[in-house]
Protein backbone atom coordinates (compact mmCIF):
# COMPACT_ATOMS: atom_id res chain seq x y z
CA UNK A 1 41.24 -6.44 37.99
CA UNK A 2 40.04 -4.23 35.15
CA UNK A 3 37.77 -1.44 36.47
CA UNK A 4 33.83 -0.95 34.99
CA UNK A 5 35.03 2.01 32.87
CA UNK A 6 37.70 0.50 31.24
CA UNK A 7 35.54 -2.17 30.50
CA UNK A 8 32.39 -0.36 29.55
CA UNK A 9 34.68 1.31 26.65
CA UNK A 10 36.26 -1.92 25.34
CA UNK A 11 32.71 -2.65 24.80
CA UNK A 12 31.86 0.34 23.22
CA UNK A 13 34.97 0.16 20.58
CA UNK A 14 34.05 -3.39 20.06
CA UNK A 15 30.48 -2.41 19.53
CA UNK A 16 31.77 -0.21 16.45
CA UNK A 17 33.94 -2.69 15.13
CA UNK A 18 31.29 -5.33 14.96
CA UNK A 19 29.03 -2.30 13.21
CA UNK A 20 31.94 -1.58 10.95
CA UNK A 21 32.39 -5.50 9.97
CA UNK A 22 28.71 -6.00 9.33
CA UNK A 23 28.35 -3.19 7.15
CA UNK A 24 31.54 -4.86 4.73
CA UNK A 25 29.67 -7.98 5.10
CA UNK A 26 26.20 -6.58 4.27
CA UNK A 27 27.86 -4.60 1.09
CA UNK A 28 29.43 -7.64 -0.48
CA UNK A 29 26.05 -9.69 0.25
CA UNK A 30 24.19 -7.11 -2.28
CA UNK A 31 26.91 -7.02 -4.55
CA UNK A 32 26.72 -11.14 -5.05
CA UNK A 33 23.03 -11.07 -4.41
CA UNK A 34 22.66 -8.07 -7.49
CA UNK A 35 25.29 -10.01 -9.71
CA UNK A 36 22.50 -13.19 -9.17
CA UNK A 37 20.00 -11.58 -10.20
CA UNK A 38 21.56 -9.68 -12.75
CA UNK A 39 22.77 -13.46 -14.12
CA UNK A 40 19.45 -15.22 -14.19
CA UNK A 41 16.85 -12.32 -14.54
CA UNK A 42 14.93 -12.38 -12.01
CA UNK A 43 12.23 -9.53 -10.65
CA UNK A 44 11.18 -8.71 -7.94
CA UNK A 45 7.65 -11.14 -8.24
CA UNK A 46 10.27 -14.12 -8.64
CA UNK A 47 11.26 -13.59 -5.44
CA UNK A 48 8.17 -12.97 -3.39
CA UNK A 49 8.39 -8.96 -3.22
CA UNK A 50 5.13 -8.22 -5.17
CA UNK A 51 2.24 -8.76 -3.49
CA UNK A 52 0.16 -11.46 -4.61
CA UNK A 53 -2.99 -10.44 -7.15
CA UNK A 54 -6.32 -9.11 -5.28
CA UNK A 55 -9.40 -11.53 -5.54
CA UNK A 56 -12.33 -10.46 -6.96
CA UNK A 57 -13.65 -7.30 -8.84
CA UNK A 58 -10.49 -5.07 -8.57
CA UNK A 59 -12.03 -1.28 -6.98
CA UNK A 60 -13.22 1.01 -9.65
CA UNK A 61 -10.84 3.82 -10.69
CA UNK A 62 -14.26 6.79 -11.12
CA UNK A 63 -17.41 7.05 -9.55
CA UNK A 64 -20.16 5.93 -11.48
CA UNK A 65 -22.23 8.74 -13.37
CA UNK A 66 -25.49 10.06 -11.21
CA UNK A 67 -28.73 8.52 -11.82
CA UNK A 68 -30.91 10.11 -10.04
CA UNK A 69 -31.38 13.63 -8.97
CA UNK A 70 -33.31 15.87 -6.23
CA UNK A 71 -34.64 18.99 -7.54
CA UNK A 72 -35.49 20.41 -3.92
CA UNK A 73 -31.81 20.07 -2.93
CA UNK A 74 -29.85 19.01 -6.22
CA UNK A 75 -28.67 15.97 -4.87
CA UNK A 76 -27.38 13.25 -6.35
CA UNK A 77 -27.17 9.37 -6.65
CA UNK A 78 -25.58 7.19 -8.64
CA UNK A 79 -28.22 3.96 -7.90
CA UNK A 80 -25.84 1.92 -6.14
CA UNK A 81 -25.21 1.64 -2.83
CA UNK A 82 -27.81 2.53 0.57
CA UNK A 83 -30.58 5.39 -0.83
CA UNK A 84 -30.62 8.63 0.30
CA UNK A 85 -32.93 9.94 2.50
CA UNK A 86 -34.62 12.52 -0.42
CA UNK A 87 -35.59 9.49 -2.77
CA UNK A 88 -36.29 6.09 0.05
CA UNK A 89 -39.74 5.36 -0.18
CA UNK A 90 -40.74 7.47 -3.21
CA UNK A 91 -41.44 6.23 -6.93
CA UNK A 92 -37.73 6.18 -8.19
CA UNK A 93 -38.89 7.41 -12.12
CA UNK A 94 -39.67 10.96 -11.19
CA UNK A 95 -35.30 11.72 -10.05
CA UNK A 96 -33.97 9.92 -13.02
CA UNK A 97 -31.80 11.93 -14.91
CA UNK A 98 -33.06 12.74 -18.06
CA UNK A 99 -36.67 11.89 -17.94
CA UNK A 100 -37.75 14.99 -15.91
């Protein structure tokens, strides 16, 4: 009867064998699979890799210009978005940029 040991390393030198076998297999799998694609040109969207388009308006690239400004602090706000504390409440035409 074959002791635990002996046993335990037939395992373990099987264990790298099957690693060794599946890394030849896995090689000539991207070879075939790169010669495909190579063959009938197709990318990366073709075969679901490339995440599908975003919905809606796609996210602005610069915040927008300032609008408004606080003279007390020399805050600003663009006019979009919750108001700040300095201008809620107040007649809006006395922080605009430009008039003052």
């Amino acid at each position: 009867m074959a002791q635990y040991a002996d046993l335990k390393a037939q395992i373990a030198k099987l264990q790298v064998q099957a690693d060794q076998v599946r890394q030849a297999e896995i090689n000539k799998v991207i070879e075939e699979i790169k010669a495909q694609i190579e063959e009938y040109g197709l990318t990366a969207q073709d075969l679901g890799f490339v995440a599908a388009a975003r919905r809606g308006r796609p996210p602005r690239k610069e915040p927008l210009p300032p609008k408004y400004h606080d003279p007390k602090t020399g805050n600003t706000w663009s006019g979009r978005g919750k108001p700040p504390k300095w201008i809620s409440g107040k007649n809006r035409e006395r922080f605009l940029i430009g008039k003052a």
